[in-house]
PDB file of N, CA and C in Angstrom:
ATOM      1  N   UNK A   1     -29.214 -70.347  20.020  1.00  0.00           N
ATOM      2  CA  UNK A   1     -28.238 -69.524  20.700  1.00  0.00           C
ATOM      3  C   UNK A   1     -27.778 -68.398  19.771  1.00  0.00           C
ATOM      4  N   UNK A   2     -27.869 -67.270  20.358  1.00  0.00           N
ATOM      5  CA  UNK A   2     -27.072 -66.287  19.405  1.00  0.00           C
ATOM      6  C   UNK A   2     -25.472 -66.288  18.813  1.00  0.00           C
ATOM      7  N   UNK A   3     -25.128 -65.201  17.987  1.00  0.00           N
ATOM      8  CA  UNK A   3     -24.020 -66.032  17.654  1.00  0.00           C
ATOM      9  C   UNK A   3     -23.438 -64.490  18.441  1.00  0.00           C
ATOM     10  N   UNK A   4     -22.044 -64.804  18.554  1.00  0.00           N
ATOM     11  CA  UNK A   4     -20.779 -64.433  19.663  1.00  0.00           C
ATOM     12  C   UNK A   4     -20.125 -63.666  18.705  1.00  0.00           C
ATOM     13  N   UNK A   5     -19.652 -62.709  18.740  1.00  0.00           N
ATOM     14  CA  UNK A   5     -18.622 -61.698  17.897  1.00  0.00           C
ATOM     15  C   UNK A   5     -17.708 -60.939  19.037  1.00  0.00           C
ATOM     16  N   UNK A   6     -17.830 -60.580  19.770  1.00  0.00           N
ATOM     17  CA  UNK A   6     -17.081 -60.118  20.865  1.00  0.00           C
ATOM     18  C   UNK A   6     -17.030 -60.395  22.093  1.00  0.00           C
ATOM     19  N   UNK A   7     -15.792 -60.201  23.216  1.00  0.00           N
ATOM     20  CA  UNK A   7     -15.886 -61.244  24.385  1.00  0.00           C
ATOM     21  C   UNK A   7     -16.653 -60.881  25.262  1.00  0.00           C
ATOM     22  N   UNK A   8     -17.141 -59.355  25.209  1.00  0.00           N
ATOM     23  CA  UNK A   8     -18.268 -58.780  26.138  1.00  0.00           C
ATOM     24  C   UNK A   8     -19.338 -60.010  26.259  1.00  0.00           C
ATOM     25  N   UNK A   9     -19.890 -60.288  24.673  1.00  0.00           N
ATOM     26  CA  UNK A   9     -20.996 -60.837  24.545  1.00  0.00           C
ATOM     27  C   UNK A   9     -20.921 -62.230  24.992  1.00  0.00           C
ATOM     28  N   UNK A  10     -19.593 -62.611  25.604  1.00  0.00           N
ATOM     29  CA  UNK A  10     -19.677 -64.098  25.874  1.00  0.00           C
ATOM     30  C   UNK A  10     -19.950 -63.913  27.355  1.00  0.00           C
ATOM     31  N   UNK A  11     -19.576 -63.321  27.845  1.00  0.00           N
ATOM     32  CA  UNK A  11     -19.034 -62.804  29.758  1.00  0.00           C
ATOM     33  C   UNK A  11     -20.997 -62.813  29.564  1.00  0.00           C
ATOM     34  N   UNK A  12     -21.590 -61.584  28.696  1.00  0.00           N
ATOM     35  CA  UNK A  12     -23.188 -61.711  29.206  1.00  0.00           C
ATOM     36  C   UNK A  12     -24.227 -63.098  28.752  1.00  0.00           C
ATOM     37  N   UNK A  13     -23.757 -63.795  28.159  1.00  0.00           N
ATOM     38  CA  UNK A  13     -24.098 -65.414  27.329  1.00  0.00           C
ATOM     39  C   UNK A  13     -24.206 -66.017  28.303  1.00  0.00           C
ATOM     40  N   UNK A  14     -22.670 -65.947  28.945  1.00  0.00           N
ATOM     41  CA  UNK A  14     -22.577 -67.049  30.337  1.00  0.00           C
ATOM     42  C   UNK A  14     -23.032 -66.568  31.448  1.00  0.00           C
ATOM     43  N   UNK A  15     -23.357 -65.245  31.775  1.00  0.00           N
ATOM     44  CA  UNK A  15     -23.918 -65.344  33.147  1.00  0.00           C
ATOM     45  C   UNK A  15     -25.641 -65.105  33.221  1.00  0.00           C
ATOM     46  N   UNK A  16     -25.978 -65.070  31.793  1.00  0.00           N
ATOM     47  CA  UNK A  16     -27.341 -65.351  31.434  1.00  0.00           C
ATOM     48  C   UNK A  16     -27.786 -66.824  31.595  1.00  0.00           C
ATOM     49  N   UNK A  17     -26.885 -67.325  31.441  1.00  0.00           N
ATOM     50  CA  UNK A  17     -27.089 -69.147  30.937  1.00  0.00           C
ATOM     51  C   UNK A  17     -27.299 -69.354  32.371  1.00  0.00           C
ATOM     52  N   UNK A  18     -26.143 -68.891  33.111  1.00  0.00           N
ATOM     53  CA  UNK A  18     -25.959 -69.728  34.789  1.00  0.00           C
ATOM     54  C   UNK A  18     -27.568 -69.081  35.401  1.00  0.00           C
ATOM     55  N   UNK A  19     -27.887 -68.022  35.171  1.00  0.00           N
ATOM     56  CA  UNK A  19     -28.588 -67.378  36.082  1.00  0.00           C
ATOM     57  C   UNK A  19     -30.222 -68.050  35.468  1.00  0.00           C
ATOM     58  N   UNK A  20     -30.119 -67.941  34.437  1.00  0.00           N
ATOM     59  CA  UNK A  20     -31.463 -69.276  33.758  1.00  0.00           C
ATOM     60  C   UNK A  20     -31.576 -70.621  34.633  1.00  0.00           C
ATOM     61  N   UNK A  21     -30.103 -70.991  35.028  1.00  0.00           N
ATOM     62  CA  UNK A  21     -30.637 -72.263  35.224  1.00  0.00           C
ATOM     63  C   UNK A  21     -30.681 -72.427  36.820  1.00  0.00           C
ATOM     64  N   UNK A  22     -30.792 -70.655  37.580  1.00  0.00           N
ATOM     65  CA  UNK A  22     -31.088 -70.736  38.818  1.00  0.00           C
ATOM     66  C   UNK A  22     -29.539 -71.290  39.448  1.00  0.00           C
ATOM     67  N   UNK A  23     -28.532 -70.800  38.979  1.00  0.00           N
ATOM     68  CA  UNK A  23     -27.058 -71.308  39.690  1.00  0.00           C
ATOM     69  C   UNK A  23     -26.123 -69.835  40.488  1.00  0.00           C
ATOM     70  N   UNK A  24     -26.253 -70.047  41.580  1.00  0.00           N
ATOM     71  CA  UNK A  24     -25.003 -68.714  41.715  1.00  0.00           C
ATOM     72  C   UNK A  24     -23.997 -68.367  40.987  1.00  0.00           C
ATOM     73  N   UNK A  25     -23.027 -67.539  41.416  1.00  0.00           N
ATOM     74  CA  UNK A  25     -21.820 -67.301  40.954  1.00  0.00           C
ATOM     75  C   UNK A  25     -21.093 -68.374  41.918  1.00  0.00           C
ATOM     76  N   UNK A  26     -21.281 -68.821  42.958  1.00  0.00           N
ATOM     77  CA  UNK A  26     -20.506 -69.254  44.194  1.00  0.00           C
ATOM     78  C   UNK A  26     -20.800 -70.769  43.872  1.00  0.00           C
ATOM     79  N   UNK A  27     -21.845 -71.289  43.403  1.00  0.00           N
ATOM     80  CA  UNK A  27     -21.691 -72.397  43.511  1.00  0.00           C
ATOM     81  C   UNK A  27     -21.550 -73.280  41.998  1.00  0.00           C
ATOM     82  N   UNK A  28     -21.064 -72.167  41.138  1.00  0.00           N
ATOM     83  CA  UNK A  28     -20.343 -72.967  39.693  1.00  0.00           C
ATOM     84  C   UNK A  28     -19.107 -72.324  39.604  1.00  0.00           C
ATOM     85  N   UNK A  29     -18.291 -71.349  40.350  1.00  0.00           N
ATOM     86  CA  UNK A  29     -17.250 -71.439  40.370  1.00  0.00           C
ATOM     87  C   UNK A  29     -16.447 -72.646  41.676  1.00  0.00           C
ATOM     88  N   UNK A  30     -17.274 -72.818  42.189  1.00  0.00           N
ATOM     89  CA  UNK A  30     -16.484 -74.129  43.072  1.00  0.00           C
ATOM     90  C   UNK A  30     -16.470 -75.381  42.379  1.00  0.00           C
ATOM     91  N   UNK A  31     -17.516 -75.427  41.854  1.00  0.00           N
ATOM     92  CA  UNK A  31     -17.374 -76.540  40.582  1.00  0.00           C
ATOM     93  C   UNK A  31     -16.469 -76.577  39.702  1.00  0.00           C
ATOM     94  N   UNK A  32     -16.163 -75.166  39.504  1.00  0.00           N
ATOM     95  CA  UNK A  32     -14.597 -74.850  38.700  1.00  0.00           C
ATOM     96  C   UNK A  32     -13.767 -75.108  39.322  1.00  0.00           C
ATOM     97  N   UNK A  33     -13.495 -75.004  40.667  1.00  0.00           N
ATOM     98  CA  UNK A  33     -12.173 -74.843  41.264  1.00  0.00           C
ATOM     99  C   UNK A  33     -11.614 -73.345  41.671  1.00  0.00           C
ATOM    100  N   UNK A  34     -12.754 -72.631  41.060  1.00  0.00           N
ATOM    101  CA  UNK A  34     -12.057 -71.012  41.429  1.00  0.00           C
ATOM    102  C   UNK A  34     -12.724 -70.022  42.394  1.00  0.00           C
ATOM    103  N   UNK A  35     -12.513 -69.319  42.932  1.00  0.00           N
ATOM    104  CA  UNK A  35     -13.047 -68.262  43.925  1.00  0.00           C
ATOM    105  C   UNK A  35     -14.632 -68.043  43.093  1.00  0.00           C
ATOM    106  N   UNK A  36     -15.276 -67.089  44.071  1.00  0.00           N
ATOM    107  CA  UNK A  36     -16.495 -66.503  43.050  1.00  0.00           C
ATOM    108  C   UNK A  36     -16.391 -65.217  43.033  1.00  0.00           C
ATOM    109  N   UNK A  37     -15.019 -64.751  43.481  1.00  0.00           N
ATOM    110  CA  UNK A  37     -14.610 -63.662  43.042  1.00  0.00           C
ATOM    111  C   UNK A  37     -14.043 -63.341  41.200  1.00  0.00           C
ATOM    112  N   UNK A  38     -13.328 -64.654  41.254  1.00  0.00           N
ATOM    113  CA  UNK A  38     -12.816 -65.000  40.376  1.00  0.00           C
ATOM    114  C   UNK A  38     -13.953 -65.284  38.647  1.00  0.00           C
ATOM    115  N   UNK A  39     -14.355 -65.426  39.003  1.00  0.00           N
ATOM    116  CA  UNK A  39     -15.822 -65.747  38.434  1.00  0.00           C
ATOM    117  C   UNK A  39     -16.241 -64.871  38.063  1.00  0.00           C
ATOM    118  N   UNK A  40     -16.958 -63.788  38.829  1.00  0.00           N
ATOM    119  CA  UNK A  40     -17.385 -62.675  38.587  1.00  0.00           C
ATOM    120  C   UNK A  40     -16.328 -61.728  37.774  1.00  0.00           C
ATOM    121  N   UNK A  41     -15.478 -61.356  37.615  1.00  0.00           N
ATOM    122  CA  UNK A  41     -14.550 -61.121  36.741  1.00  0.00           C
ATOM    123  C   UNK A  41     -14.537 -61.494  35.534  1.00  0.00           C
ATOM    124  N   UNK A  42     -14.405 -63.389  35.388  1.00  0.00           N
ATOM    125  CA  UNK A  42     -14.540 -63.672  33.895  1.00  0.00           C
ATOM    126  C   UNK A  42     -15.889 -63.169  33.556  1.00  0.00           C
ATOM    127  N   UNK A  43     -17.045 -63.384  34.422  1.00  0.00           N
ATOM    128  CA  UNK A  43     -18.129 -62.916  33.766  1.00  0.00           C
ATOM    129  C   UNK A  43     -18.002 -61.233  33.038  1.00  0.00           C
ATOM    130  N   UNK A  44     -17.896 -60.467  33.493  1.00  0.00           N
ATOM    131  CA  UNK A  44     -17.354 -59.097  33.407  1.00  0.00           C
ATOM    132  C   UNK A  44     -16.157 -58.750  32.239  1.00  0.00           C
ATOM    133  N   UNK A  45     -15.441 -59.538  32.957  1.00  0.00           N
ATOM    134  CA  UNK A  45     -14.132 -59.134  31.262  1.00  0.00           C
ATOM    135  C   UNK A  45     -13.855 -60.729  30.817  1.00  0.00           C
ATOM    136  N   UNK A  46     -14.678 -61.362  30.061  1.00  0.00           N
ATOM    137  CA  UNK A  46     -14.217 -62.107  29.564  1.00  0.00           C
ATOM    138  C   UNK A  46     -13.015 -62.273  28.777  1.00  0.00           C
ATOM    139  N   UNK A  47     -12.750 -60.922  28.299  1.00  0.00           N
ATOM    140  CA  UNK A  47     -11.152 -61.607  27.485  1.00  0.00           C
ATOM    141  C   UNK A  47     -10.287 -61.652  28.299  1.00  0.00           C
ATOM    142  N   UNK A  48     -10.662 -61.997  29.623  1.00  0.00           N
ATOM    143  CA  UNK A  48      -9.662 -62.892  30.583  1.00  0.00           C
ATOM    144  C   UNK A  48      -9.456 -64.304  30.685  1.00  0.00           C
ATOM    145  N   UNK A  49     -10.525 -65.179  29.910  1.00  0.00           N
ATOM    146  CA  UNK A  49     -10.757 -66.341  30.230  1.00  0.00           C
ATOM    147  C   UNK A  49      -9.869 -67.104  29.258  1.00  0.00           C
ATOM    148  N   UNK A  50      -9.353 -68.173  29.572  1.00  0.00           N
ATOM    149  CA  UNK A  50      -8.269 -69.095  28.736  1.00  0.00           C
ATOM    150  C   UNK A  50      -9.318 -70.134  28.557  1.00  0.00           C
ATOM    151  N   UNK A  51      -8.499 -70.815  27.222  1.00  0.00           N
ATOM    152  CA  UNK A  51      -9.713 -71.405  26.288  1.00  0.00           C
ATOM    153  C   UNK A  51      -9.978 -72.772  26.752  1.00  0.00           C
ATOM    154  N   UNK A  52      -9.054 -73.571  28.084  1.00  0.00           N
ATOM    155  CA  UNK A  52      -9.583 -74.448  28.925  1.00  0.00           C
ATOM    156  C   UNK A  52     -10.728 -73.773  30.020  1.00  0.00           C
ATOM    157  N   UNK A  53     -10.504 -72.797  30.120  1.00  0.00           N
ATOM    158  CA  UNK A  53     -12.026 -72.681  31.448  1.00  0.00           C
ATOM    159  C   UNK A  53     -13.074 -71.754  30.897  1.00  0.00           C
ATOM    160  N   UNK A  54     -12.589 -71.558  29.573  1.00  0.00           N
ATOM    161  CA  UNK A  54     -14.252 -71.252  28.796  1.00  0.00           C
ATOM    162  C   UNK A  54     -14.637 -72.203  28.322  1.00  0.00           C
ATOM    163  N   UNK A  55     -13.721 -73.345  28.084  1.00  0.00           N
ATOM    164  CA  UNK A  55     -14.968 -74.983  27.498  1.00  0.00           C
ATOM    165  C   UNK A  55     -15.322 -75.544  28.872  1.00  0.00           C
ATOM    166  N   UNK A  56     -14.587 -75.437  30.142  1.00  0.00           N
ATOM    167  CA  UNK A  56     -15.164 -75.909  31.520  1.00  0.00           C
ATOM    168  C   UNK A  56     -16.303 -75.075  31.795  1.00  0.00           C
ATOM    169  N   UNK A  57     -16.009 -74.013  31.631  1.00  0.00           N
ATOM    170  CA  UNK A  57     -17.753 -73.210  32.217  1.00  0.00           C
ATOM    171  C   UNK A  57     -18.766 -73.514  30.923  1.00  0.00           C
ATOM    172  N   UNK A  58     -18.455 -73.496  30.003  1.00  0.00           N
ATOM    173  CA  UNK A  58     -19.374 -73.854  28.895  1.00  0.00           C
ATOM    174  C   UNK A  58     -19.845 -75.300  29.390  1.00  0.00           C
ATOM    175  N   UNK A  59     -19.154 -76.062  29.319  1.00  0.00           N
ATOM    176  CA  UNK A  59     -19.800 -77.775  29.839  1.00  0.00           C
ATOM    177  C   UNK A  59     -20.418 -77.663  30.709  1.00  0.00           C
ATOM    178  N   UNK A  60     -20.197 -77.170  32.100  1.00  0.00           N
ATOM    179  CA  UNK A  60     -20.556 -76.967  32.966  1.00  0.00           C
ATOM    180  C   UNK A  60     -22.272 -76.455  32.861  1.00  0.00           C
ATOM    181  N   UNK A  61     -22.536 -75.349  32.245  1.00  0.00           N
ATOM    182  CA  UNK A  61     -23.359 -75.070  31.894  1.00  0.00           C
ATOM    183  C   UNK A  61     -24.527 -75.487  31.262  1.00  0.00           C
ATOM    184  N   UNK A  62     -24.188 -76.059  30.126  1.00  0.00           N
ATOM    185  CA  UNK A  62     -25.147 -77.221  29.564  1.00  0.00           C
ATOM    186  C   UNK A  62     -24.587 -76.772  27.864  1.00  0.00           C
ATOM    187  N   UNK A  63     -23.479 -75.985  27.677  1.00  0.00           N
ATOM    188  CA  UNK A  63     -23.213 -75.716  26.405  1.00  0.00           C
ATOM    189  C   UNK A  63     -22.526 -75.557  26.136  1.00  0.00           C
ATOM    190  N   UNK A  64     -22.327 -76.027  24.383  1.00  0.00           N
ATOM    191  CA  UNK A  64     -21.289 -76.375  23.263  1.00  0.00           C
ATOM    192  C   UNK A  64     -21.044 -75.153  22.902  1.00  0.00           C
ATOM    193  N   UNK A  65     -19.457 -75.356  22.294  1.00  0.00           N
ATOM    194  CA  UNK A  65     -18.550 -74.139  21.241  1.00  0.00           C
ATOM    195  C   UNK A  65     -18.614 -74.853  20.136  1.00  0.00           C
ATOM    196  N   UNK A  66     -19.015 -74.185  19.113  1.00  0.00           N
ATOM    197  CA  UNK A  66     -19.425 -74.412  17.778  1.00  0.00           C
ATOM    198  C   UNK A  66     -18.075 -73.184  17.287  1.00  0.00           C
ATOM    199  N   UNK A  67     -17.120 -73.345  16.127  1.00  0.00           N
ATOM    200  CA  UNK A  67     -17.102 -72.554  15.609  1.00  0.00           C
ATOM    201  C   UNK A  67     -16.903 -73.219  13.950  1.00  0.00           C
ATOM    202  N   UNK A  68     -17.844 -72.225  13.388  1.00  0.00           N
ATOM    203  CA  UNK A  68     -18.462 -72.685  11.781  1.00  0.00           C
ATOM    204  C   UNK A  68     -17.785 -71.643  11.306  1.00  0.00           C
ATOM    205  N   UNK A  69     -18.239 -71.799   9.858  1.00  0.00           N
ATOM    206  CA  UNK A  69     -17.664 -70.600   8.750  1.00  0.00           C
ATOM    207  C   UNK A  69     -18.918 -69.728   8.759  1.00  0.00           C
ATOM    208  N   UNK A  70     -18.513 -68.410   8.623  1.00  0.00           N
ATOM    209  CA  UNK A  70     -19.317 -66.859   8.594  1.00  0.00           C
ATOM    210  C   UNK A  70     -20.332 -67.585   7.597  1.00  0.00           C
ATOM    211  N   UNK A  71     -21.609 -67.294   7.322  1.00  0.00           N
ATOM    212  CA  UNK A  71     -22.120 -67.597   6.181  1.00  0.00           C
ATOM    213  C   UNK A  71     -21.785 -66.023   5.062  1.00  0.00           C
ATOM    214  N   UNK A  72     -22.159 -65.047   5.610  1.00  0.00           N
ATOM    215  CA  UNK A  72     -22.237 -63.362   5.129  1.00  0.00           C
ATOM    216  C   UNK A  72     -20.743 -63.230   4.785  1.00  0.00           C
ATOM    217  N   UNK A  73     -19.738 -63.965   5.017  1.00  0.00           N
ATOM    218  CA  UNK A  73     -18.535 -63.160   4.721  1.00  0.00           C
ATOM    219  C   UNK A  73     -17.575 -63.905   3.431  1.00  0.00           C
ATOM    220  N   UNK A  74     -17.151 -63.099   2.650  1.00  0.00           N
ATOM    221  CA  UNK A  74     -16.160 -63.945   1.681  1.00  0.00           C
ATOM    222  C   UNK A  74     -15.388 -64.469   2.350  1.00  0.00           C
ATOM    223  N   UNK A  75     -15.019 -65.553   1.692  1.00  0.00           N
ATOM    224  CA  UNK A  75     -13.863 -66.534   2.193  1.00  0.00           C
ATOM    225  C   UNK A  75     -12.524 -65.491   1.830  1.00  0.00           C
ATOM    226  N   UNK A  76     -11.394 -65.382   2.202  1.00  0.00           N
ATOM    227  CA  UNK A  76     -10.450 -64.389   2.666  1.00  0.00           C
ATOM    228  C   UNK A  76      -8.977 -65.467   2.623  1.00  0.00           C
ATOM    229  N   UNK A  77      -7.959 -65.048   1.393  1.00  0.00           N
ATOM    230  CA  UNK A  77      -7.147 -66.000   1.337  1.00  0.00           C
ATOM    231  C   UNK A  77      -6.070 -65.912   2.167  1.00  0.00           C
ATOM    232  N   UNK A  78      -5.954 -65.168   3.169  1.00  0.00           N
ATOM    233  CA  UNK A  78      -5.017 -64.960   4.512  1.00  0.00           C
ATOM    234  C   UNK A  78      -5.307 -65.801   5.539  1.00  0.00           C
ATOM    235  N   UNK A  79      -4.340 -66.618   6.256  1.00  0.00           N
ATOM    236  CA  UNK A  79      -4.861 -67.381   7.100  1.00  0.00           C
ATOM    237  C   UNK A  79      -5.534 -66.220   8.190  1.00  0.00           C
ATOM    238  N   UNK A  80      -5.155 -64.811   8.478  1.00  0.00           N
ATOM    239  CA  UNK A  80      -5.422 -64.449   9.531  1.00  0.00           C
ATOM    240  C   UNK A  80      -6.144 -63.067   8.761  1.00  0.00           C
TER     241      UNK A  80
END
């Protein structure tokens, strides 16, 4: 899996993933619980999505959130 740096790239991750595995928009957002209006949106602007229904569409999907340490970047003594 590639790795994720911005939320664009997650919105096109996930509707690459769904559309691989031959799934609508309509019939994995009912699995969510949400419109497929609604759906199409997170796909689109993901930095809409709250971090319970990006691990539900991720599961849903067939995939894990990994988050590791940068390998390329100094460690940085600010928490933020």
């Amino acid at each position: 899996m590639p790795r994720v740096s911005t939320p664009s790239q997650v919105g096109i991750l996930l509707a690459a993933r769904r559309k691989a595995l031959g799934l609508s928009q309509a019939a994995v957002a009912s699995r969510l619980g949400i419109s497929q209006n609604r759906l199409s949106e997170l796909e689109s602007r993901p930095e809409s999505f709250t971090l319970d229904r990006l691990l539900a569409l991720a599961g849903l999907l067939g995939l894990d959130l990994l988050l590791q340490d940068k390998a390329e970047a100094p460690a940085s003594k600010s928490e933020w």
